[in-house]
Protein backbone atom coordinates (compact mmCIF):
# COMPACT_ATOMS: atom_id res chain seq x y z
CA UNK A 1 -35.88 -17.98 -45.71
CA UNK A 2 -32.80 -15.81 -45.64
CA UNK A 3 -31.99 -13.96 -42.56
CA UNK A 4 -31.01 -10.16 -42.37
CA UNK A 5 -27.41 -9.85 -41.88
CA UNK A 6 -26.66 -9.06 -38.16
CA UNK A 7 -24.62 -5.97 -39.07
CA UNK A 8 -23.46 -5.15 -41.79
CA UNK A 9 -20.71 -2.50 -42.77
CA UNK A 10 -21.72 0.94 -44.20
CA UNK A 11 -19.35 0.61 -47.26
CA UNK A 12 -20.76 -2.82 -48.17
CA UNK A 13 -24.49 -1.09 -47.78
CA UNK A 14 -23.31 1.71 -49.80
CA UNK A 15 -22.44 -0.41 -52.43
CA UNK A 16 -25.42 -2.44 -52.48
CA UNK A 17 -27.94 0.49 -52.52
CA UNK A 18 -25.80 1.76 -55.62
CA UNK A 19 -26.09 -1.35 -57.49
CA UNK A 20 -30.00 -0.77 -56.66
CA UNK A 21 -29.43 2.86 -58.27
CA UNK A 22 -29.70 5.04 -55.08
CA UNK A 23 -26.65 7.90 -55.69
CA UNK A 24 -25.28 9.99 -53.05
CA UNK A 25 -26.73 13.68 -52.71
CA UNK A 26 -25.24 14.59 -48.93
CA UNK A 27 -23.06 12.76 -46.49
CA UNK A 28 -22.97 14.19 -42.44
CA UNK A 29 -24.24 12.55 -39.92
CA UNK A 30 -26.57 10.88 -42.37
CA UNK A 31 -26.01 9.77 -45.60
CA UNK A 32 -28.84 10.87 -48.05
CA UNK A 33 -29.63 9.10 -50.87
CA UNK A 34 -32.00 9.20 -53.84
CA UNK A 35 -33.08 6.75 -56.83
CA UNK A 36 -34.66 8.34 -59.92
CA UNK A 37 -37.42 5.56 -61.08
CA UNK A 38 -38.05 4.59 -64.50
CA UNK A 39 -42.19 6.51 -64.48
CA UNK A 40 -40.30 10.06 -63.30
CA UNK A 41 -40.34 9.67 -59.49
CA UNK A 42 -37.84 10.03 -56.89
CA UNK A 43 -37.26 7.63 -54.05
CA UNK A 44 -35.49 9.76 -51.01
CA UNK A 45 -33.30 7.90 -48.67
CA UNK A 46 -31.93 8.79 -45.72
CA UNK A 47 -29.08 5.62 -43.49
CA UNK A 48 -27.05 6.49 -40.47
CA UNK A 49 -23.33 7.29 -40.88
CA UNK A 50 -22.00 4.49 -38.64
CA UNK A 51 -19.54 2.02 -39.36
CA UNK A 52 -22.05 -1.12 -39.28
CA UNK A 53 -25.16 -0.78 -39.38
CA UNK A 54 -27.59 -2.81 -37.93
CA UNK A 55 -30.44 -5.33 -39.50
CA UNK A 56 -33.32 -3.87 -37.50
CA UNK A 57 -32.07 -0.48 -39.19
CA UNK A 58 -30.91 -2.40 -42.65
CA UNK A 59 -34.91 -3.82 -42.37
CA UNK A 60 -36.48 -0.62 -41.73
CA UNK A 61 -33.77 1.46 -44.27
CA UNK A 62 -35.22 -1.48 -47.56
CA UNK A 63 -38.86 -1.19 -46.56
CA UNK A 64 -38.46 2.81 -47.32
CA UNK A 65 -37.10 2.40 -50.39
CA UNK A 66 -39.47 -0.59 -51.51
CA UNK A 67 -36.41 -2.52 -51.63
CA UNK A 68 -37.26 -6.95 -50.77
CA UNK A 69 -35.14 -8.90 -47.91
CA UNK A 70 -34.28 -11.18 -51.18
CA UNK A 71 -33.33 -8.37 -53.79
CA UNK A 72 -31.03 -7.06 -51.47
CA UNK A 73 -29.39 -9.68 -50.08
CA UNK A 74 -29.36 -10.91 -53.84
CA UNK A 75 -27.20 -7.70 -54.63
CA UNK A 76 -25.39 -7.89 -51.39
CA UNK A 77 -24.03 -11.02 -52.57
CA UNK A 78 -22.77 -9.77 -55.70
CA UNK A 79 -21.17 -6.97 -53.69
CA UNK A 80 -19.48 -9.60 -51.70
CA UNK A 81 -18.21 -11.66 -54.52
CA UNK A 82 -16.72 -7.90 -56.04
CA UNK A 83 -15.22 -7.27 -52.84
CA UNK A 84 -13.60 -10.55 -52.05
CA UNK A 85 -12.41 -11.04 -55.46
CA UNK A 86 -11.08 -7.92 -57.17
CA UNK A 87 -8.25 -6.09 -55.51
CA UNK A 88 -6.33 -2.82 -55.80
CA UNK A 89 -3.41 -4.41 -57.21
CA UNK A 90 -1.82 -4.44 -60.80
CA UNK A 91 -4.42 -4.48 -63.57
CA UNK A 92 -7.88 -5.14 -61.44
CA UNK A 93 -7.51 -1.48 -60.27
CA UNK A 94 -7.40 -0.51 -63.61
CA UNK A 95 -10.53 -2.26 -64.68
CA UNK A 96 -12.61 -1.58 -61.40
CA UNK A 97 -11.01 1.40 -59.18
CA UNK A 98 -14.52 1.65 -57.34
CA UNK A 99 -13.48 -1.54 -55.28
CA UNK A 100 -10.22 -0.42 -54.21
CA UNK A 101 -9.52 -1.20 -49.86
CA UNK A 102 -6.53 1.89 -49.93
CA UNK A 103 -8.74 4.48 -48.73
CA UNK A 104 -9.38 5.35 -52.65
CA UNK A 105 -13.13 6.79 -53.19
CA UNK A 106 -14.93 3.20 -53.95
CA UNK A 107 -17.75 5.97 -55.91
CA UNK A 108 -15.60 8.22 -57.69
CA UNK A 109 -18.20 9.71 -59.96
CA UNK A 110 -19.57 11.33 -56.27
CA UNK A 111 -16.06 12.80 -55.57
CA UNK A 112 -17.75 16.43 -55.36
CA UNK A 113 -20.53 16.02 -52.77
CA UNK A 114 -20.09 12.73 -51.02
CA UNK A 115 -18.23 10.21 -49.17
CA UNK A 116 -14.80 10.73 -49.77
CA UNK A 117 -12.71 8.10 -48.19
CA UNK A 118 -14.43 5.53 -46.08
């Protein structure tokens, strides 16, 4: 059985939960999130604005949102392979400027109410 990661960074979270199709709403001390579901619902989320965050909070953060350990470490690890393997140089940042390290927005379609640089 997979383990939670023991902490994992915010912008590597972020990422993740997007991929899971939770979008930003607000961004202070906590970052809200929300997921519109395919019957009409909403799923609120609310994670800490820290740097890494930690897997008792990563546990308790995926049990609100009816997200499995497996699903997201499943999309965690596509978020990895993204990260590790598509920089901001030359033509990759024209293809995926989401992913860029520079301080760019990595959600630029949130530019008005949310993160900004991480």
């Amino acid at each position: 059985m997979d383990r939670w990661p023991g902490e994992t960074p915010k912008r590597k979270v972020l990422k993740t939960l997007h991929l899971l199709g939770f979008s930003i709403v607000r961004e202070k001390n906590h970052i809200s999130l929300i997921r519109e579901n395919p019957d009409g619902t909403k799923t609120p989320l609310t994670i800490p604005n820290h740097i890494k965050i930690k897997s008792a909070t990563l546990r308790v953060i995926c049990n609100q949102a009816g997200i499995s350990r497996k699903e997201f470490l499943n999309f965690t690890g596509k978020v990895k392979f993204l990260l590790n393997h598509l920089s901001c140089r030359g033509r990759d940042r024209a293809i995926n400027p989401p992913l860029c390290k520079r301080g760019d927005r990595i959600f630029p379609s949130f530019s008005k109410g949310g993160l900004g640089r991480i």
